[in-house]
N, C-alpha and C. Protein backbone atom coordinates (compact mmCIF):
# COMPACT_ATOMS: atom_id res chain seq x y z
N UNK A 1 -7.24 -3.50 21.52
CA UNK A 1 -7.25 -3.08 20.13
C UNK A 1 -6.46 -1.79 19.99
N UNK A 2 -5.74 -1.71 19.15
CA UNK A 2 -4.84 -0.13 19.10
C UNK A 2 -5.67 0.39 18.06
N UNK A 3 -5.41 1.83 18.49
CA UNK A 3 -6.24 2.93 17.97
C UNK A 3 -5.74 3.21 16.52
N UNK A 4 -6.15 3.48 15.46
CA UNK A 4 -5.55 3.93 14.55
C UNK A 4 -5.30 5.28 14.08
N UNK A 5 -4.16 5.53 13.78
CA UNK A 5 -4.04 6.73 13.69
C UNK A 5 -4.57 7.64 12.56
N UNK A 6 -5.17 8.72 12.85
CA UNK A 6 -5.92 9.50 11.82
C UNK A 6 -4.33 10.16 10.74
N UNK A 7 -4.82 10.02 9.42
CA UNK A 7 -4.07 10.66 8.38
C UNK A 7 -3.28 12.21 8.46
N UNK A 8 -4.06 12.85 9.27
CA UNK A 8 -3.77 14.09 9.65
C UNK A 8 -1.93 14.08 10.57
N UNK A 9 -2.17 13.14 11.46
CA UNK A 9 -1.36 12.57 12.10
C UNK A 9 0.30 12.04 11.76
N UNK A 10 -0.09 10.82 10.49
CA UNK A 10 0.55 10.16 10.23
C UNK A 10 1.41 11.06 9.45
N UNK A 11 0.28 11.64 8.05
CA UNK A 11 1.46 12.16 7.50
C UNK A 11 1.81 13.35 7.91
N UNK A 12 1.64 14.31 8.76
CA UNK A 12 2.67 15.63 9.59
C UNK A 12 3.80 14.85 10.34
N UNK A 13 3.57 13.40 10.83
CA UNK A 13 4.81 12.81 11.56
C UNK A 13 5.76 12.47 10.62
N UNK A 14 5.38 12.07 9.54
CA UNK A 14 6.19 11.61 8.61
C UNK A 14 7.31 13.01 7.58
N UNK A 15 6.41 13.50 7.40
CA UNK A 15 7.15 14.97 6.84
C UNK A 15 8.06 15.64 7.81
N UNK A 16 7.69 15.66 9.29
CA UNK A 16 8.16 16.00 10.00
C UNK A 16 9.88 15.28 10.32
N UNK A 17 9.92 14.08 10.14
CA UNK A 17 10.54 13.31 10.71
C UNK A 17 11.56 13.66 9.20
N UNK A 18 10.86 13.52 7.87
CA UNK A 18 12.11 13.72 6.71
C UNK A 18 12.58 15.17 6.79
N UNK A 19 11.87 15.91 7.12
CA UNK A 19 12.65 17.55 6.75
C UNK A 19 13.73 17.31 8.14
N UNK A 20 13.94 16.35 9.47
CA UNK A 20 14.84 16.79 10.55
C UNK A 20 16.07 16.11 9.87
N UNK A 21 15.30 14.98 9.21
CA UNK A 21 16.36 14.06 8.34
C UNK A 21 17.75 14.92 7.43
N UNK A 22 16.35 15.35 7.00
CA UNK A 22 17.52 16.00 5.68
C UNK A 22 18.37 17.11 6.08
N UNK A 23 17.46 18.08 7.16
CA UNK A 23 18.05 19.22 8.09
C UNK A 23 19.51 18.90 8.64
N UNK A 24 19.56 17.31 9.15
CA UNK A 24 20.57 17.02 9.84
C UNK A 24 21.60 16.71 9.01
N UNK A 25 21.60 15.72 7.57
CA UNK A 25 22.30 15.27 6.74
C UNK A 25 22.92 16.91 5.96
N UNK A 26 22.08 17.33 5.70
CA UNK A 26 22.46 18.52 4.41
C UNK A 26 22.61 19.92 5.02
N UNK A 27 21.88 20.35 5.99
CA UNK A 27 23.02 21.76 6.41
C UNK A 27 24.01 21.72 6.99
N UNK A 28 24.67 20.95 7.57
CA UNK A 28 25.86 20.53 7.94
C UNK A 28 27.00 20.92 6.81
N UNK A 29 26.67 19.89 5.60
CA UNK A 29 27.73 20.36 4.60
C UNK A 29 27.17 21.42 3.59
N UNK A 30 26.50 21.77 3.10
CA UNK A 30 26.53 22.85 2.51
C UNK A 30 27.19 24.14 2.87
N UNK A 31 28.08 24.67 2.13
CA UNK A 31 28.59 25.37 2.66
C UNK A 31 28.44 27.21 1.63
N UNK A 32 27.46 26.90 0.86
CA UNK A 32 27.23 27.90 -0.29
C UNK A 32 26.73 29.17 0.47
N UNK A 33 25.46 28.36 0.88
CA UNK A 33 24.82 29.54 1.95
C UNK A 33 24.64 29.99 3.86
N UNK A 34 24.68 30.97 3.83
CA UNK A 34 25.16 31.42 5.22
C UNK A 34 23.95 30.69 6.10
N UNK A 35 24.12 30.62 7.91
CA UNK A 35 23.82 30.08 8.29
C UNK A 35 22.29 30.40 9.10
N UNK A 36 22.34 31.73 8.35
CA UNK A 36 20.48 31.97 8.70
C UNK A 36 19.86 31.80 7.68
N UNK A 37 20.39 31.65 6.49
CA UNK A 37 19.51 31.09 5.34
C UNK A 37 19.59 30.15 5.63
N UNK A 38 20.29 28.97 6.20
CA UNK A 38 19.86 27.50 6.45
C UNK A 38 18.78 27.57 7.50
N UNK A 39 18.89 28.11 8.44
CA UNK A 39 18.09 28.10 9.46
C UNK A 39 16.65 28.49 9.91
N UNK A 40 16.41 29.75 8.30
CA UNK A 40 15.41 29.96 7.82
C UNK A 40 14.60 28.98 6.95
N UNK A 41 15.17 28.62 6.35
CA UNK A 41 14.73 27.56 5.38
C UNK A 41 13.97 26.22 6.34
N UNK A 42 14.79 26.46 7.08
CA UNK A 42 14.43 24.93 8.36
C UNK A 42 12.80 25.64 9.09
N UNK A 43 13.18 26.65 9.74
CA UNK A 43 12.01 26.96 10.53
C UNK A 43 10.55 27.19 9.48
N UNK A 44 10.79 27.49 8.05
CA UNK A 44 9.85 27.83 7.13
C UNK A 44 8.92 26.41 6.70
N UNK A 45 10.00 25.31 6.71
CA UNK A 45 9.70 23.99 6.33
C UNK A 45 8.79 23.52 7.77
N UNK A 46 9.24 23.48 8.61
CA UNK A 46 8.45 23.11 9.93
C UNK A 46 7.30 24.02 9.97
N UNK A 47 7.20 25.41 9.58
CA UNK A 47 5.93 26.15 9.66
C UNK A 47 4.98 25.62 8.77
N UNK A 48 5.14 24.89 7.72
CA UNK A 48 4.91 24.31 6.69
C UNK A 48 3.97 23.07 6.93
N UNK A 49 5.18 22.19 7.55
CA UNK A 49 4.55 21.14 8.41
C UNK A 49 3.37 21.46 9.11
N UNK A 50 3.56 21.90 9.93
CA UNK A 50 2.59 22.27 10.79
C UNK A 50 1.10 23.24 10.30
N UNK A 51 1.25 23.76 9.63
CA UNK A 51 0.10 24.65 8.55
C UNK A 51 -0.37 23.39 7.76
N UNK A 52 0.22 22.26 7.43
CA UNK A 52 -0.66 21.14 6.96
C UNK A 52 -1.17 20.55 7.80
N UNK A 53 -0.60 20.17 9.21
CA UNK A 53 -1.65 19.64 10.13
C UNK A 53 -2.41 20.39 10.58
N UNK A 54 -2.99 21.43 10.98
CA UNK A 54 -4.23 22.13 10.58
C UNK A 54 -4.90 21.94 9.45
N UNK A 55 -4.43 22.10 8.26
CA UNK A 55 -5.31 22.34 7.21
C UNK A 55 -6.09 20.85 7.05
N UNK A 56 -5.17 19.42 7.23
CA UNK A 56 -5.68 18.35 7.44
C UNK A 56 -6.70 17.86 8.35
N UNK A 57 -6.06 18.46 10.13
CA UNK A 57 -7.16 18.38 10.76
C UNK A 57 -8.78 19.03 10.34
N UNK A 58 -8.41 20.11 10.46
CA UNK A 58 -9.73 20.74 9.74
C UNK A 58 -10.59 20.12 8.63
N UNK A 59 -10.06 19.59 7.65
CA UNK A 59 -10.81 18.65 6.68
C UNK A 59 -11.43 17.50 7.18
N UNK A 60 -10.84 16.70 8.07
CA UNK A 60 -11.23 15.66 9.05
C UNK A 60 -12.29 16.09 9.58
N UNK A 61 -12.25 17.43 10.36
CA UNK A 61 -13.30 17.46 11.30
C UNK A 61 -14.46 17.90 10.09
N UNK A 62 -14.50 18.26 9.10
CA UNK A 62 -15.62 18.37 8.27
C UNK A 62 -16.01 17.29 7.59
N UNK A 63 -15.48 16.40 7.30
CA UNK A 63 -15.86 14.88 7.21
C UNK A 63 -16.71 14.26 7.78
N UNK A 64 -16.20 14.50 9.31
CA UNK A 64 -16.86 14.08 10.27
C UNK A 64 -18.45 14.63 10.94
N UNK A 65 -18.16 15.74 10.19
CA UNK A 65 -19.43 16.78 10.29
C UNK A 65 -20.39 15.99 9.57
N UNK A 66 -19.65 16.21 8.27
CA UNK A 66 -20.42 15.75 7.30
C UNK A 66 -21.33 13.99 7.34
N UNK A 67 -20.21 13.17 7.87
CA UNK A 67 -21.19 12.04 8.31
C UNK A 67 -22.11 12.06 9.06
N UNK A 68 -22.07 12.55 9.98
CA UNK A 68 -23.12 12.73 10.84
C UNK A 68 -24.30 13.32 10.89
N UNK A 69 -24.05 14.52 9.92
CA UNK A 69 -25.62 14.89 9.25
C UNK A 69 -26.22 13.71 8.15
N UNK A 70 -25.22 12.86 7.47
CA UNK A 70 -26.01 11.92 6.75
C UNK A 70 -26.70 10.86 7.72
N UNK A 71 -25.90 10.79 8.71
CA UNK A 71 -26.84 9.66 9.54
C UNK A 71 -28.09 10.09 10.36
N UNK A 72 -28.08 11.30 10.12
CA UNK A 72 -28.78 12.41 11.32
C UNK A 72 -30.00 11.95 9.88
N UNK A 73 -29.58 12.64 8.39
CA UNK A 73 -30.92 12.52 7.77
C UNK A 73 -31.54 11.28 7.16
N UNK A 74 -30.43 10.33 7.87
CA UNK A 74 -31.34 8.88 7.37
C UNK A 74 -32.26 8.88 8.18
N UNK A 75 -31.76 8.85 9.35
CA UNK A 75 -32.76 8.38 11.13
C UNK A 75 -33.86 9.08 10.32
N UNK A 76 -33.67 10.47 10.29
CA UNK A 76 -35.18 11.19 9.94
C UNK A 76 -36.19 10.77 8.75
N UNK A 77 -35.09 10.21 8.48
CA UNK A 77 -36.42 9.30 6.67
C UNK A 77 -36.85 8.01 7.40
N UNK A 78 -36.08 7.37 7.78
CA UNK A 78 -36.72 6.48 8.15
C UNK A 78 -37.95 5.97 9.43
């Protein structure tokens, strides 16, 4: 059976994968702005990325918190 991948996951891979996209297509030709403003812009977007997979994971793991005290206070009612 394959595992499924948690949301946290999927979409940081996915964002991840369009900002290298576009990184690769569009600073290349732009030629307006200099090449640490491109390069800033890049590393800010990936910090970005990555500050959502935390903020995602973290919601997950309180989810998960959170189920488990509901099953914790069924057992106890019942």
């Amino acid at each position: 059976m394959r595992k499924k991948l948690k949301k946290s996951t999927w979409v940081t891979l996915a964002l991840f994968i369009y900002v290298s996209a576009m990184a690769v297509y569009f600073l290349p030709r732009n030629t307006v702005i200099g090449d640490t403003e491109k390069y800033v812009t890049l590393g800010v977007s990936y910090l970005i990325v990555a500050l959502l997979w935390f903020v995602l994971r973290k919601k997950e793991k309180f989810k998960e918190q959170r189920e488990e005290e509901m099953r914790q206070r069924k057992e106890l009612k019942q």
